[in-house]
PDB file of N, CA and C in Angstrom:
ATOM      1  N   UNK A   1     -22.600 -35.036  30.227  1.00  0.00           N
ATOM      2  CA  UNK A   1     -23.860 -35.559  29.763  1.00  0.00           C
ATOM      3  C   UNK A   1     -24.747 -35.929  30.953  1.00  0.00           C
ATOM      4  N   UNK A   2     -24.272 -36.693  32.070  1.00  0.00           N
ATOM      5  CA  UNK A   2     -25.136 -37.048  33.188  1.00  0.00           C
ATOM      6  C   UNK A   2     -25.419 -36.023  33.859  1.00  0.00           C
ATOM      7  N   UNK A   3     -24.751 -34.699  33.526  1.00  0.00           N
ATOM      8  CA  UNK A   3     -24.957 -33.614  35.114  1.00  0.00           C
ATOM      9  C   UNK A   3     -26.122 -32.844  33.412  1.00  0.00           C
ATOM     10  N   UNK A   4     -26.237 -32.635  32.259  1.00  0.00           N
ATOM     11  CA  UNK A   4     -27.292 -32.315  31.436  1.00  0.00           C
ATOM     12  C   UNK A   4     -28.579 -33.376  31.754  1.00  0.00           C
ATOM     13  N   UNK A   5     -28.281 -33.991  31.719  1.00  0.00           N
ATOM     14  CA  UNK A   5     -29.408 -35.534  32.437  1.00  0.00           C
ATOM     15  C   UNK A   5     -30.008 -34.820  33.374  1.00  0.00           C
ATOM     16  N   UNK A   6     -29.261 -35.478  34.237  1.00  0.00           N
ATOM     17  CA  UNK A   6     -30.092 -34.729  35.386  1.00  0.00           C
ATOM     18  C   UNK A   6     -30.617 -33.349  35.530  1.00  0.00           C
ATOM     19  N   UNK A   7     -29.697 -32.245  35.207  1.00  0.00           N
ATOM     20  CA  UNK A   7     -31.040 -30.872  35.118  1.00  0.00           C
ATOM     21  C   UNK A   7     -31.882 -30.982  34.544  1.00  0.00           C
ATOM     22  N   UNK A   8     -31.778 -31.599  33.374  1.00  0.00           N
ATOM     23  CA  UNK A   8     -33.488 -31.538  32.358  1.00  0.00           C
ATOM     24  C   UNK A   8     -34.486 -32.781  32.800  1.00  0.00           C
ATOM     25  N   UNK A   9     -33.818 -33.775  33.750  1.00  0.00           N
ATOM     26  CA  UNK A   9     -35.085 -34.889  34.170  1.00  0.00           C
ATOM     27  C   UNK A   9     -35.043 -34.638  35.588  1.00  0.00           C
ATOM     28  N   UNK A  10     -34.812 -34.157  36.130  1.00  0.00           N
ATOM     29  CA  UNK A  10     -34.967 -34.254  38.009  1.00  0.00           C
ATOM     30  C   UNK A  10     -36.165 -34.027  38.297  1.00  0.00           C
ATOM     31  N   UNK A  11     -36.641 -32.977  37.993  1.00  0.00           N
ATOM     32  CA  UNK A  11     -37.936 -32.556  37.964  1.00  0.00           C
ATOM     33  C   UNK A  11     -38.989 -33.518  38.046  1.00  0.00           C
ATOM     34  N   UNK A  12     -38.876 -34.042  36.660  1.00  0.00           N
ATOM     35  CA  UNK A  12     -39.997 -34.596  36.344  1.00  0.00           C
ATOM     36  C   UNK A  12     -39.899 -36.253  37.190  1.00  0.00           C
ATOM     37  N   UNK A  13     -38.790 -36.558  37.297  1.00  0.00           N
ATOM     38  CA  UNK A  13     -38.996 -37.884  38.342  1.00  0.00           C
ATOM     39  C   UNK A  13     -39.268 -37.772  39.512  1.00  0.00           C
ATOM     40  N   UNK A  14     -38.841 -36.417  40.117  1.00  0.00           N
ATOM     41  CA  UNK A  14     -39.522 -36.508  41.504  1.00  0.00           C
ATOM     42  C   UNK A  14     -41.362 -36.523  41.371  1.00  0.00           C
ATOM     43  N   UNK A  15     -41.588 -35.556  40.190  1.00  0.00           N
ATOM     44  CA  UNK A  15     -42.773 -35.782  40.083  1.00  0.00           C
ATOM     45  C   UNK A  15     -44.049 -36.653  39.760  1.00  0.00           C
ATOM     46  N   UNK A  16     -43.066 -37.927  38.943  1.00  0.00           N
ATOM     47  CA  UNK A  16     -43.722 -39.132  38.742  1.00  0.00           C
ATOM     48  C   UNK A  16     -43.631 -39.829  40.025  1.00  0.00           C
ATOM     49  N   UNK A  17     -42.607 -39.828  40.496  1.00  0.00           N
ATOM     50  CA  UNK A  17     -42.594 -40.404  42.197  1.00  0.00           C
ATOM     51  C   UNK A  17     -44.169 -40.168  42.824  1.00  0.00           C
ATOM     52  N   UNK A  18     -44.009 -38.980  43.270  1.00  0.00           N
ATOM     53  CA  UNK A  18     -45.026 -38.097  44.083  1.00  0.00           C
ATOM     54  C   UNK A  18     -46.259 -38.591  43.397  1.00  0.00           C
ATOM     55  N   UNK A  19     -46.292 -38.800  41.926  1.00  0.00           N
ATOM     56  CA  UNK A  19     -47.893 -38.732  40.964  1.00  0.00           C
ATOM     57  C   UNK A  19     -47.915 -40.652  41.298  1.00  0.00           C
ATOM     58  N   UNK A  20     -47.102 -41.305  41.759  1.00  0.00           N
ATOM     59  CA  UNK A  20     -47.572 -42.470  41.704  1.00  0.00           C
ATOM     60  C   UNK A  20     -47.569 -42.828  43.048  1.00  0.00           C
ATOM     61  N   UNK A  21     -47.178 -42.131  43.903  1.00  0.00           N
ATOM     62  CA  UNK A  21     -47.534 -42.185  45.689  1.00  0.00           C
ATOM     63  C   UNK A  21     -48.619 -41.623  46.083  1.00  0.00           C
ATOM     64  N   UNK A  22     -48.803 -40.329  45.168  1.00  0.00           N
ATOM     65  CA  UNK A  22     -49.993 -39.446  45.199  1.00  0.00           C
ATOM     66  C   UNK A  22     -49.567 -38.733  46.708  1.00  0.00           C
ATOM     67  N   UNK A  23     -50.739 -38.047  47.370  1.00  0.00           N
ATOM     68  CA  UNK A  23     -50.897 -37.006  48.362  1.00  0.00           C
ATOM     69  C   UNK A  23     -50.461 -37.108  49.545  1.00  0.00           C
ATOM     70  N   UNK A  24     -50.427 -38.913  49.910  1.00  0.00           N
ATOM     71  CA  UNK A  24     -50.083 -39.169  51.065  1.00  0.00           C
ATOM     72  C   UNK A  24     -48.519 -38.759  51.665  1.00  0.00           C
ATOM     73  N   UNK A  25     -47.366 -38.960  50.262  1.00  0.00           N
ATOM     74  CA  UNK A  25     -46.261 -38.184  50.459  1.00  0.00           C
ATOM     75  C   UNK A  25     -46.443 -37.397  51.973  1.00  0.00           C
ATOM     76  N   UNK A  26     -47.450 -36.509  51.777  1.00  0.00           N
ATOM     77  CA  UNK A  26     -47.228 -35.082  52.324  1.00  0.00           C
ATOM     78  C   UNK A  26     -48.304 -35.508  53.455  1.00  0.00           C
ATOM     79  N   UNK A  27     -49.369 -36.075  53.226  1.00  0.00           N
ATOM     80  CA  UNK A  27     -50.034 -35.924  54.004  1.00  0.00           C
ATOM     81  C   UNK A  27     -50.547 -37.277  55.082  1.00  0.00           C
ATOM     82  N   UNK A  28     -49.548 -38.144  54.945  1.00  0.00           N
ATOM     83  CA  UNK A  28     -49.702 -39.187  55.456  1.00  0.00           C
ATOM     84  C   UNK A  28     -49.494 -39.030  57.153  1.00  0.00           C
ATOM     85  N   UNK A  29     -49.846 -40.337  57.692  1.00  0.00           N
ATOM     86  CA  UNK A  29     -49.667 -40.472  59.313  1.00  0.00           C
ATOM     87  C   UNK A  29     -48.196 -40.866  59.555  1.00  0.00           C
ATOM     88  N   UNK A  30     -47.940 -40.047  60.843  1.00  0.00           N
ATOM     89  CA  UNK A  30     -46.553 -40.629  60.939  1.00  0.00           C
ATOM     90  C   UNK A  30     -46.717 -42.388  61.875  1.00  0.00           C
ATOM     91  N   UNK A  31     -45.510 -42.659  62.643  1.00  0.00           N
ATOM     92  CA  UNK A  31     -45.439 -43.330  63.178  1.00  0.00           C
ATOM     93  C   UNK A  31     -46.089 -43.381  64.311  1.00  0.00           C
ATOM     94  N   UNK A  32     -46.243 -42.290  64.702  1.00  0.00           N
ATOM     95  CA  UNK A  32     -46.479 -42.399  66.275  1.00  0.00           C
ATOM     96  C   UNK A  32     -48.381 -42.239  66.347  1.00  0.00           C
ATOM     97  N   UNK A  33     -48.758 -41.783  64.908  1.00  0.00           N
ATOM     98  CA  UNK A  33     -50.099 -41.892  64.293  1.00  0.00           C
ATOM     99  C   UNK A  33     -50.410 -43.356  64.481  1.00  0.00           C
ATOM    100  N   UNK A  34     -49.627 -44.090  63.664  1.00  0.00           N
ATOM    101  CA  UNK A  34     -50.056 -45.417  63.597  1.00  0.00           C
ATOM    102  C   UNK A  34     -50.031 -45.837  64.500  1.00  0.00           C
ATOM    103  N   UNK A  35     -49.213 -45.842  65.629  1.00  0.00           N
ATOM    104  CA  UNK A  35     -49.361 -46.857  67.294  1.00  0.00           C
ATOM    105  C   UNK A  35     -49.838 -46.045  68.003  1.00  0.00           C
ATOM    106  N   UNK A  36     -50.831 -44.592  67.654  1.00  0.00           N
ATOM    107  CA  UNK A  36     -52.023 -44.455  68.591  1.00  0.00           C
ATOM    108  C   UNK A  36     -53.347 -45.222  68.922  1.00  0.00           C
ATOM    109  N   UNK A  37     -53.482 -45.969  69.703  1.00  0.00           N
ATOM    110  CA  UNK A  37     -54.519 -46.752  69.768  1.00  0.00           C
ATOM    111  C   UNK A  37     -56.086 -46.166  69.061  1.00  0.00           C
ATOM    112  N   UNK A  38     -56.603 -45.038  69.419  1.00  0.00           N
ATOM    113  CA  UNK A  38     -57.403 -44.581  68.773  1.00  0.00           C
ATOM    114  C   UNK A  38     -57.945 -44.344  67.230  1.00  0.00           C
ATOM    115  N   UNK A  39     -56.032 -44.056  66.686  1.00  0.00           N
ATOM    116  CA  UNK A  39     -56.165 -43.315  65.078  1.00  0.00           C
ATOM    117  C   UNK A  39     -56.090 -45.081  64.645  1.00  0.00           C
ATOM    118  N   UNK A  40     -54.766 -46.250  65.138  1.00  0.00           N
ATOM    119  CA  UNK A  40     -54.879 -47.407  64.234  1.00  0.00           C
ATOM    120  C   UNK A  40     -55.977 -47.824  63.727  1.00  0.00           C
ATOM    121  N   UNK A  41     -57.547 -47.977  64.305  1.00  0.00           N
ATOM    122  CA  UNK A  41     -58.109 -48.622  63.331  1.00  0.00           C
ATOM    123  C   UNK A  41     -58.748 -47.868  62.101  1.00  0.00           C
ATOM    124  N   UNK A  42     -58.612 -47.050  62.215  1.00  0.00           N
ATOM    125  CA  UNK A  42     -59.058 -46.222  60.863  1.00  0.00           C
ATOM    126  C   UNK A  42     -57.471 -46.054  59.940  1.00  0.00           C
ATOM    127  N   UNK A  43     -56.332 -45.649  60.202  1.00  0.00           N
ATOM    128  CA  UNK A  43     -55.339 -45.963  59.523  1.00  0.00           C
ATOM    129  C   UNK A  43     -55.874 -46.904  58.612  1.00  0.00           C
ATOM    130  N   UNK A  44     -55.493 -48.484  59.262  1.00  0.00           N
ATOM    131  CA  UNK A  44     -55.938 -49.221  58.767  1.00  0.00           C
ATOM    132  C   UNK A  44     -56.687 -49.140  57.635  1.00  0.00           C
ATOM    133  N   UNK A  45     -58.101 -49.269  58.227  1.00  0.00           N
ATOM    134  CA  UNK A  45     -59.066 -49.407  57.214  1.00  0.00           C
ATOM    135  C   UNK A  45     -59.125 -48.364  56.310  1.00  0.00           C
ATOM    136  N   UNK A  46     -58.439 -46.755  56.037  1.00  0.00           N
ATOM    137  CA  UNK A  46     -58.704 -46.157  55.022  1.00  0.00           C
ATOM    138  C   UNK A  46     -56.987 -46.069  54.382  1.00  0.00           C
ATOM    139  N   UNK A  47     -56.112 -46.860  55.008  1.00  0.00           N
ATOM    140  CA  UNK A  47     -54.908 -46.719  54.058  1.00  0.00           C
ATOM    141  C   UNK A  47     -54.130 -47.912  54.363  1.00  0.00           C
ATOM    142  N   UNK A  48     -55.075 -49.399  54.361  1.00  0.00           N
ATOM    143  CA  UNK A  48     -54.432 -50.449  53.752  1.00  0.00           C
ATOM    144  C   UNK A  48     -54.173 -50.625  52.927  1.00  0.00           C
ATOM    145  N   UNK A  49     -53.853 -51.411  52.130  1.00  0.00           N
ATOM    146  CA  UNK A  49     -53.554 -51.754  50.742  1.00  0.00           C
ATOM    147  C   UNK A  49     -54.155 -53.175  50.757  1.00  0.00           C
ATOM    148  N   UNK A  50     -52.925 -54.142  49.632  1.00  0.00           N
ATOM    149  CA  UNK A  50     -53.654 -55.195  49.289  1.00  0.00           C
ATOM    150  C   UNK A  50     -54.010 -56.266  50.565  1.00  0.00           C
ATOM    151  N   UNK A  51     -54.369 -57.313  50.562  1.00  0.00           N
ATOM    152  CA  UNK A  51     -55.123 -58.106  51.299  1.00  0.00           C
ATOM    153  C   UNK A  51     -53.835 -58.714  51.829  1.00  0.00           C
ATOM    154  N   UNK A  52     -53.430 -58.925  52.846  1.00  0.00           N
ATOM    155  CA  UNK A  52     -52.196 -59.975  53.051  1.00  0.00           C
ATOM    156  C   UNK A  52     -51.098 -59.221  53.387  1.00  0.00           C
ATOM    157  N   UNK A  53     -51.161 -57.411  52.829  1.00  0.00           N
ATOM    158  CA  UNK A  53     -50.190 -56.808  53.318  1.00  0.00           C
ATOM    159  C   UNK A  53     -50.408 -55.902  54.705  1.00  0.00           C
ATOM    160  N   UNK A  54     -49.811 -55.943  55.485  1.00  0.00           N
ATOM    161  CA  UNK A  54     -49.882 -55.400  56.728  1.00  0.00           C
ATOM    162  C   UNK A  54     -49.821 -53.837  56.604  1.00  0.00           C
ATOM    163  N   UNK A  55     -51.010 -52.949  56.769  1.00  0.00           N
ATOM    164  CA  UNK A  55     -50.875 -51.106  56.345  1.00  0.00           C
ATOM    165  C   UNK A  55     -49.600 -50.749  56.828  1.00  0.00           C
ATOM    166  N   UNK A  56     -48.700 -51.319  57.715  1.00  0.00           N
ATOM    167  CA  UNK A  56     -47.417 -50.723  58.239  1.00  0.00           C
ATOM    168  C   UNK A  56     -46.490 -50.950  57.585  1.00  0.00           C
ATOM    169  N   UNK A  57     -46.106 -51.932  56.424  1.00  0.00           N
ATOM    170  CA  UNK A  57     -45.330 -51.922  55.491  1.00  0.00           C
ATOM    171  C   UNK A  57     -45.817 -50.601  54.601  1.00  0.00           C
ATOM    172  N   UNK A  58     -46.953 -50.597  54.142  1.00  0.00           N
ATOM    173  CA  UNK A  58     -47.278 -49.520  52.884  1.00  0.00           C
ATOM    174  C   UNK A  58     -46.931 -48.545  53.471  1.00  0.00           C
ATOM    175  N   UNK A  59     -46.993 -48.445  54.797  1.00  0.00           N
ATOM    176  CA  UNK A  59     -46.632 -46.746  55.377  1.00  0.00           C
ATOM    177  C   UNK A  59     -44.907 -46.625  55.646  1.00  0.00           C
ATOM    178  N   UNK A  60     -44.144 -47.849  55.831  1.00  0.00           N
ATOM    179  CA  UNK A  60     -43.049 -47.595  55.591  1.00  0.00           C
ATOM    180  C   UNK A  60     -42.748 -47.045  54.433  1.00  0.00           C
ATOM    181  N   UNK A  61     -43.342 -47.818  53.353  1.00  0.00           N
ATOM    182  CA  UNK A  61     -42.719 -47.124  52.256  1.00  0.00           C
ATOM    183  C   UNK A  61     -43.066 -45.903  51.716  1.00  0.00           C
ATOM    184  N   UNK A  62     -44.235 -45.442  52.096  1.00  0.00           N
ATOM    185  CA  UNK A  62     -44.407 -44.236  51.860  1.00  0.00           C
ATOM    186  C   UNK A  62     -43.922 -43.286  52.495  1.00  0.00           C
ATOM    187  N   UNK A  63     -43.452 -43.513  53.897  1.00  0.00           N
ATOM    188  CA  UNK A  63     -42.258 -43.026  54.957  1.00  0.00           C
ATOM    189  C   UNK A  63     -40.944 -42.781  53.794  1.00  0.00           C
ATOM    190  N   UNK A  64     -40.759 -43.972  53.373  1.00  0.00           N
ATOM    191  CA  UNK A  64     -39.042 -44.418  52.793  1.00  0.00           C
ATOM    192  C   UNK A  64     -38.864 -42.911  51.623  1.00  0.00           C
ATOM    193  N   UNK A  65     -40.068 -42.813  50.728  1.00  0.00           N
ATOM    194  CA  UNK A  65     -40.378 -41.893  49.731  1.00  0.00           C
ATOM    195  C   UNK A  65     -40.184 -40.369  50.290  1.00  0.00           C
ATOM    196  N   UNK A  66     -40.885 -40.299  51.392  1.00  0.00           N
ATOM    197  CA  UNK A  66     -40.963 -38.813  52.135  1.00  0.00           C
ATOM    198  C   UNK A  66     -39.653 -38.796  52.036  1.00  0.00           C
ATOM    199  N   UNK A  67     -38.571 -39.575  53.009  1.00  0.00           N
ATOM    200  CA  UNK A  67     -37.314 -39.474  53.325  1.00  0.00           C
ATOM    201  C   UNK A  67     -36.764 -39.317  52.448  1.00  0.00           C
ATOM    202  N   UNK A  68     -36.564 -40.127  51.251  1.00  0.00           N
ATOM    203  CA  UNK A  68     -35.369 -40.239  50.429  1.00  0.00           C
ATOM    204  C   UNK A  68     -36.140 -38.958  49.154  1.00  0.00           C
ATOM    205  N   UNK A  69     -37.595 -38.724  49.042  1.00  0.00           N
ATOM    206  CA  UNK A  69     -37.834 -37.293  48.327  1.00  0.00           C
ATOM    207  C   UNK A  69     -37.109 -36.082  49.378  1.00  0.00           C
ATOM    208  N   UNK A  70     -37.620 -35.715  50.541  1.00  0.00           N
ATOM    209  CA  UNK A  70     -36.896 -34.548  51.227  1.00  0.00           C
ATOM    210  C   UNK A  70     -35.525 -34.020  51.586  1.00  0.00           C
ATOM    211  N   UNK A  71     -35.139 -35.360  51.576  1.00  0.00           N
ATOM    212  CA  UNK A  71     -33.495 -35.554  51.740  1.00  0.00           C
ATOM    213  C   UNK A  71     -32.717 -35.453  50.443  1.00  0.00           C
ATOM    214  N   UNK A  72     -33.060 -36.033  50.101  1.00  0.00           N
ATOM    215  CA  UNK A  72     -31.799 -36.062  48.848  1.00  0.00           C
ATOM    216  C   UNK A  72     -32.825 -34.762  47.492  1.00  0.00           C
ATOM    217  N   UNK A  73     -33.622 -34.640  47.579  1.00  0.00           N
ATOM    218  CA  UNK A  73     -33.870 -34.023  46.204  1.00  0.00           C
ATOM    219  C   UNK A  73     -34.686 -32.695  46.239  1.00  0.00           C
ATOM    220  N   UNK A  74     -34.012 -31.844  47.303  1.00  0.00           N
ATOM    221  CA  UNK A  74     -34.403 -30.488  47.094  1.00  0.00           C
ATOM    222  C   UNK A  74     -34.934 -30.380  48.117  1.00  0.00           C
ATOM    223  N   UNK A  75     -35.500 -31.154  49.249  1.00  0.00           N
ATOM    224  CA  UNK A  75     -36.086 -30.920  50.427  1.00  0.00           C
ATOM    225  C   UNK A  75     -37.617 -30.691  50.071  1.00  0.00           C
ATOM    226  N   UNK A  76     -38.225 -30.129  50.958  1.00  0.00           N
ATOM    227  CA  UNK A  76     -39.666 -30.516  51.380  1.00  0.00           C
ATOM    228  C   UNK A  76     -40.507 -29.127  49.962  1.00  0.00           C
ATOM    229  N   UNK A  77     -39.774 -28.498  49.859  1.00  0.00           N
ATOM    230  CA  UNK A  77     -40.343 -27.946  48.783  1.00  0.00           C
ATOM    231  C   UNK A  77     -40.311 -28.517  47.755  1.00  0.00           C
ATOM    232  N   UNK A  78     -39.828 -28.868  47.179  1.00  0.00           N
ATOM    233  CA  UNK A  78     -39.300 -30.142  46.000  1.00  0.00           C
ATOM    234  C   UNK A  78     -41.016 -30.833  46.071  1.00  0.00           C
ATOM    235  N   UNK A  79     -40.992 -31.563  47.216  1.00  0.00           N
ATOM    236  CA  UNK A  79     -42.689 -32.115  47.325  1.00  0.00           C
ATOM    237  C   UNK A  79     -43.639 -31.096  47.554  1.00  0.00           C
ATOM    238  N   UNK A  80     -43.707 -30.317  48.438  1.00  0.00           N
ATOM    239  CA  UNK A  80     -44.805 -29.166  48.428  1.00  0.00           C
ATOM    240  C   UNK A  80     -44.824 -28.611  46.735  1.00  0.00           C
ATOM    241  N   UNK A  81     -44.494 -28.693  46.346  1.00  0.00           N
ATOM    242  CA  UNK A  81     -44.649 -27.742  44.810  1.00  0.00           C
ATOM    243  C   UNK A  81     -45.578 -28.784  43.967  1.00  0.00           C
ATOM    244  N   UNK A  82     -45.223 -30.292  44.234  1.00  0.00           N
ATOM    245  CA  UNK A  82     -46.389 -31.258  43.272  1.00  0.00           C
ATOM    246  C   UNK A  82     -47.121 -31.022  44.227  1.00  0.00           C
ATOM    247  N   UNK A  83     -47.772 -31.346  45.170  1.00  0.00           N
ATOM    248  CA  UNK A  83     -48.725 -31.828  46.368  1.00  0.00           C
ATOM    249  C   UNK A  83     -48.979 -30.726  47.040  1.00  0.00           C
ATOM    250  N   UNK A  84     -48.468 -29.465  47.212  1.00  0.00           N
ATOM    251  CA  UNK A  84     -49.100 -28.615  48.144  1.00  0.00           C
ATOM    252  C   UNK A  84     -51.042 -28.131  47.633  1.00  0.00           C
ATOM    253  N   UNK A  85     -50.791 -28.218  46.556  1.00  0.00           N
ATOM    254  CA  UNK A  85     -52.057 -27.757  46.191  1.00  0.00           C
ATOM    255  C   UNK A  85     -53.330 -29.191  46.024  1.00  0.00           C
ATOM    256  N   UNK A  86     -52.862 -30.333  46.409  1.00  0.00           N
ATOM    257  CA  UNK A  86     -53.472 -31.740  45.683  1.00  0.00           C
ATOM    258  C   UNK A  86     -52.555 -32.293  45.045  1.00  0.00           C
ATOM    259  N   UNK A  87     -53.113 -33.150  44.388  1.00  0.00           N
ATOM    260  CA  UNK A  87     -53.022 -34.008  43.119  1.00  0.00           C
ATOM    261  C   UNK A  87     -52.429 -33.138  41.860  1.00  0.00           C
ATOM    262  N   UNK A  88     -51.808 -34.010  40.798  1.00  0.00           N
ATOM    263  CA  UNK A  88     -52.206 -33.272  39.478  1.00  0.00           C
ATOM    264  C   UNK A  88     -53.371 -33.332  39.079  1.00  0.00           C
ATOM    265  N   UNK A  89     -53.987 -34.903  39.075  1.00  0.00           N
ATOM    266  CA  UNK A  89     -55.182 -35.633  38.636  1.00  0.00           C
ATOM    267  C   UNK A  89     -56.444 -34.713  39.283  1.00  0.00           C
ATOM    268  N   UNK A  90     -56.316 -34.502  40.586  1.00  0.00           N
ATOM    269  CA  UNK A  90     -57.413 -33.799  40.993  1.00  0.00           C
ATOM    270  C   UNK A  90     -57.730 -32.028  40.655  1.00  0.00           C
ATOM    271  N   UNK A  91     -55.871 -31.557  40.195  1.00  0.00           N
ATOM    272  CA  UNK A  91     -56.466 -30.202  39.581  1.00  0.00           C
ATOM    273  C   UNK A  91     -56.743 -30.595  38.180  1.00  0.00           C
ATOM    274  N   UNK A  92     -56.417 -31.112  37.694  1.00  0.00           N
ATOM    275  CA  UNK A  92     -57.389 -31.651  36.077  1.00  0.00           C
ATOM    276  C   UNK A  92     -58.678 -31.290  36.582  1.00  0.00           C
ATOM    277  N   UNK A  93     -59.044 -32.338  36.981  1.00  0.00           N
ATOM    278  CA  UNK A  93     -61.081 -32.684  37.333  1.00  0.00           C
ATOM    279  C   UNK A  93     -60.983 -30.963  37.536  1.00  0.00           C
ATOM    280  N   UNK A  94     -60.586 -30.262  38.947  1.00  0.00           N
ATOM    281  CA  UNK A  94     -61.142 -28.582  38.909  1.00  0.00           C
ATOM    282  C   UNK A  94     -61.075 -27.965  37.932  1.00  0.00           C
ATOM    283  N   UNK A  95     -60.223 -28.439  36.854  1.00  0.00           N
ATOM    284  CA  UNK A  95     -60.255 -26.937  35.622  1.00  0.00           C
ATOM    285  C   UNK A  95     -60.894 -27.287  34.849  1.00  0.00           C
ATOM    286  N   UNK A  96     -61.317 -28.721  34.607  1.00  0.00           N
ATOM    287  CA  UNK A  96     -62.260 -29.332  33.498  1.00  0.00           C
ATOM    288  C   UNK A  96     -63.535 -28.959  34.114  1.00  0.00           C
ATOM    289  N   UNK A  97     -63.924 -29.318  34.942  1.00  0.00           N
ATOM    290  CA  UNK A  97     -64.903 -29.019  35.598  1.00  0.00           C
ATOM    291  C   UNK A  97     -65.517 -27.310  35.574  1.00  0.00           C
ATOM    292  N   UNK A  98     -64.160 -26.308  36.259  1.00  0.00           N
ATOM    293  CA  UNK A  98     -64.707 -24.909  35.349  1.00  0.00           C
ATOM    294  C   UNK A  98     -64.629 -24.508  34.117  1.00  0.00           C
ATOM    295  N   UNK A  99     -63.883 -25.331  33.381  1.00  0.00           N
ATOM    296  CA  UNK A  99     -63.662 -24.916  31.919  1.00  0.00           C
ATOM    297  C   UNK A  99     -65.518 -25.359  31.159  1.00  0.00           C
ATOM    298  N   UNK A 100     -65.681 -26.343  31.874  1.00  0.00           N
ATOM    299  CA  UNK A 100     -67.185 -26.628  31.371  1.00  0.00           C
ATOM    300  C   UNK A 100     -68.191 -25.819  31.570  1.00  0.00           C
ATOM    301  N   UNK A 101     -68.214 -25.490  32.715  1.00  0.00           N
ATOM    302  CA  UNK A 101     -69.271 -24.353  33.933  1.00  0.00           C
ATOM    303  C   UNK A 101     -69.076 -23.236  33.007  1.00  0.00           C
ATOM    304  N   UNK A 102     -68.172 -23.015  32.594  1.00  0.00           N
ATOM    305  CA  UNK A 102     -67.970 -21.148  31.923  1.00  0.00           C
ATOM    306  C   UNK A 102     -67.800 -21.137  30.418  1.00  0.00           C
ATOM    307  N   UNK A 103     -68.191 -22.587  29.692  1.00  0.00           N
ATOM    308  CA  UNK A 103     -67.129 -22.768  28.609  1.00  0.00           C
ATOM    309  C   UNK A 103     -67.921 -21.123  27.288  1.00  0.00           C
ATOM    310  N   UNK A 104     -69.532 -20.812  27.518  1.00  0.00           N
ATOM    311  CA  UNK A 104     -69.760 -20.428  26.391  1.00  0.00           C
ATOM    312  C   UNK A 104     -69.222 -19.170  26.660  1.00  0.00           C
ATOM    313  N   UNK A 105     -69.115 -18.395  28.276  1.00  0.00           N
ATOM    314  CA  UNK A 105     -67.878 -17.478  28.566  1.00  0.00           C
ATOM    315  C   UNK A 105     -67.009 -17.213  27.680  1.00  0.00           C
ATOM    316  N   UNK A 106     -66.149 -18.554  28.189  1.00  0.00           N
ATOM    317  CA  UNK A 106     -64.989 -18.560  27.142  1.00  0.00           C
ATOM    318  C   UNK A 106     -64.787 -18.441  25.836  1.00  0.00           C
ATOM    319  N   UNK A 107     -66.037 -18.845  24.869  1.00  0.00           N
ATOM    320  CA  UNK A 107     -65.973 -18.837  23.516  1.00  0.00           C
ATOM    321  C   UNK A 107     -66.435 -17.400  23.646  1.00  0.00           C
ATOM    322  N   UNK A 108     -67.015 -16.689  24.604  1.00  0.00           N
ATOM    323  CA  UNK A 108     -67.435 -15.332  24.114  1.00  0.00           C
ATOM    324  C   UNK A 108     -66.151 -14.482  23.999  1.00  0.00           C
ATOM    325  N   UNK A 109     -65.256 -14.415  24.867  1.00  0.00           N
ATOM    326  CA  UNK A 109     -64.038 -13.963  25.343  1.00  0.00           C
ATOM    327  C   UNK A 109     -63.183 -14.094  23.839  1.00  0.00           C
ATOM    328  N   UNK A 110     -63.081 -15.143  23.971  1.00  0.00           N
ATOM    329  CA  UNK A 110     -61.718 -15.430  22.585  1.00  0.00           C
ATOM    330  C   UNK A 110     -62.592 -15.112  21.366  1.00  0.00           C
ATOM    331  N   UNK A 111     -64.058 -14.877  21.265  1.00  0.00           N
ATOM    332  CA  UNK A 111     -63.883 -14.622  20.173  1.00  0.00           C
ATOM    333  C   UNK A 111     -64.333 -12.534  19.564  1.00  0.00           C
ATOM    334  N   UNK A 112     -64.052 -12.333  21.383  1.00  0.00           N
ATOM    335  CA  UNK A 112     -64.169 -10.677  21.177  1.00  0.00           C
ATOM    336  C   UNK A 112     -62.626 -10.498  21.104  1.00  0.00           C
ATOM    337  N   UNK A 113     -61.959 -11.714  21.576  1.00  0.00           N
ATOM    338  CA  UNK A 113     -60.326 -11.609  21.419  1.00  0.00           C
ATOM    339  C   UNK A 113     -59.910 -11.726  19.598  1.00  0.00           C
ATOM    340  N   UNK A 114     -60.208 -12.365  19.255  1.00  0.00           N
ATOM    341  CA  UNK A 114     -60.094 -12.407  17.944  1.00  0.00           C
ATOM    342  C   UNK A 114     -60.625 -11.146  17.019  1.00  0.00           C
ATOM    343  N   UNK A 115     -61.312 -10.723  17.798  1.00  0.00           N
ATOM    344  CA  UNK A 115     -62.596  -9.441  16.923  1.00  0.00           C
ATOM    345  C   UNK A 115     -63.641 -10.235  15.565  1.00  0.00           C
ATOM    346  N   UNK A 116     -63.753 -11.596  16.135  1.00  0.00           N
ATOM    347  CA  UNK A 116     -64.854 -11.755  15.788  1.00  0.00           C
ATOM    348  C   UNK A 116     -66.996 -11.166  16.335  1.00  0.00           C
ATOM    349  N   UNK A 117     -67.383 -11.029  15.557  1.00  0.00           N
ATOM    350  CA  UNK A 117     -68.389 -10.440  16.323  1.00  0.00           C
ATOM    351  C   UNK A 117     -69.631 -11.428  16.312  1.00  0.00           C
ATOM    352  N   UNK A 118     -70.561 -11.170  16.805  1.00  0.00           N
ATOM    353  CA  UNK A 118     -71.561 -11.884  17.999  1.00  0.00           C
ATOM    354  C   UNK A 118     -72.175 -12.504  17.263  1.00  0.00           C
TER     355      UNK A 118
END
């Protein structure tokens, strides 16, 4: 039952992981980012978090996530497959966004697909 468990949910928890870390997973600063004198103050200011927390904790843990996603759960493809392309959230907005741009397209399409006529 646990080894059926796990094939049918692995997936999707790495992917709630990744959907609630979002992009940085993949695309975050490493360490040696953060104690560049130049890159720290923008680190900082565009990937602090709350008020009181120091950005080098949040980047540990988003470190901790990289590690324990690449390592233990399929390796770096495992994450490239949610995140190589973006977000989920942000390919939503692109297809909503062309599904709108083209939509009377589309009703023309499905409904020469149907063999309804004009």
């Amino acid at each position: 039952m646990a080894k059926y468990h796990f094939a049918s949910n692995f997936h999707n928890a790495v992917k709630i992981v990744q959907d609630l870390a979002e992009g940085i997973v993949v695309t975050g600063p490493t360490y040696k980012d953060f104690k560049n004198p130049e890159l720290q103050p923008y680190i900082n200011k565009y990937l602090g978090g709350k008020h009181g927390i120091p950005t080098e904790h949040r980047l540990r843990m988003i470190q901790l996530i990289r590690n324990w996603l690449a390592s233990d759960f399929g390796g770096w493809s495992e994450i490239l497959a949610v995140h190589g392309e973006g977000s989920l959230q942000a390919q939503r907005m692109v297809i909503y966004h062309e599904a709108l741009k083209n939509l009377e397209n589309y009703k023309k399409k499905a409904k020469k697909m149907a063999g309804i006529p004009e």
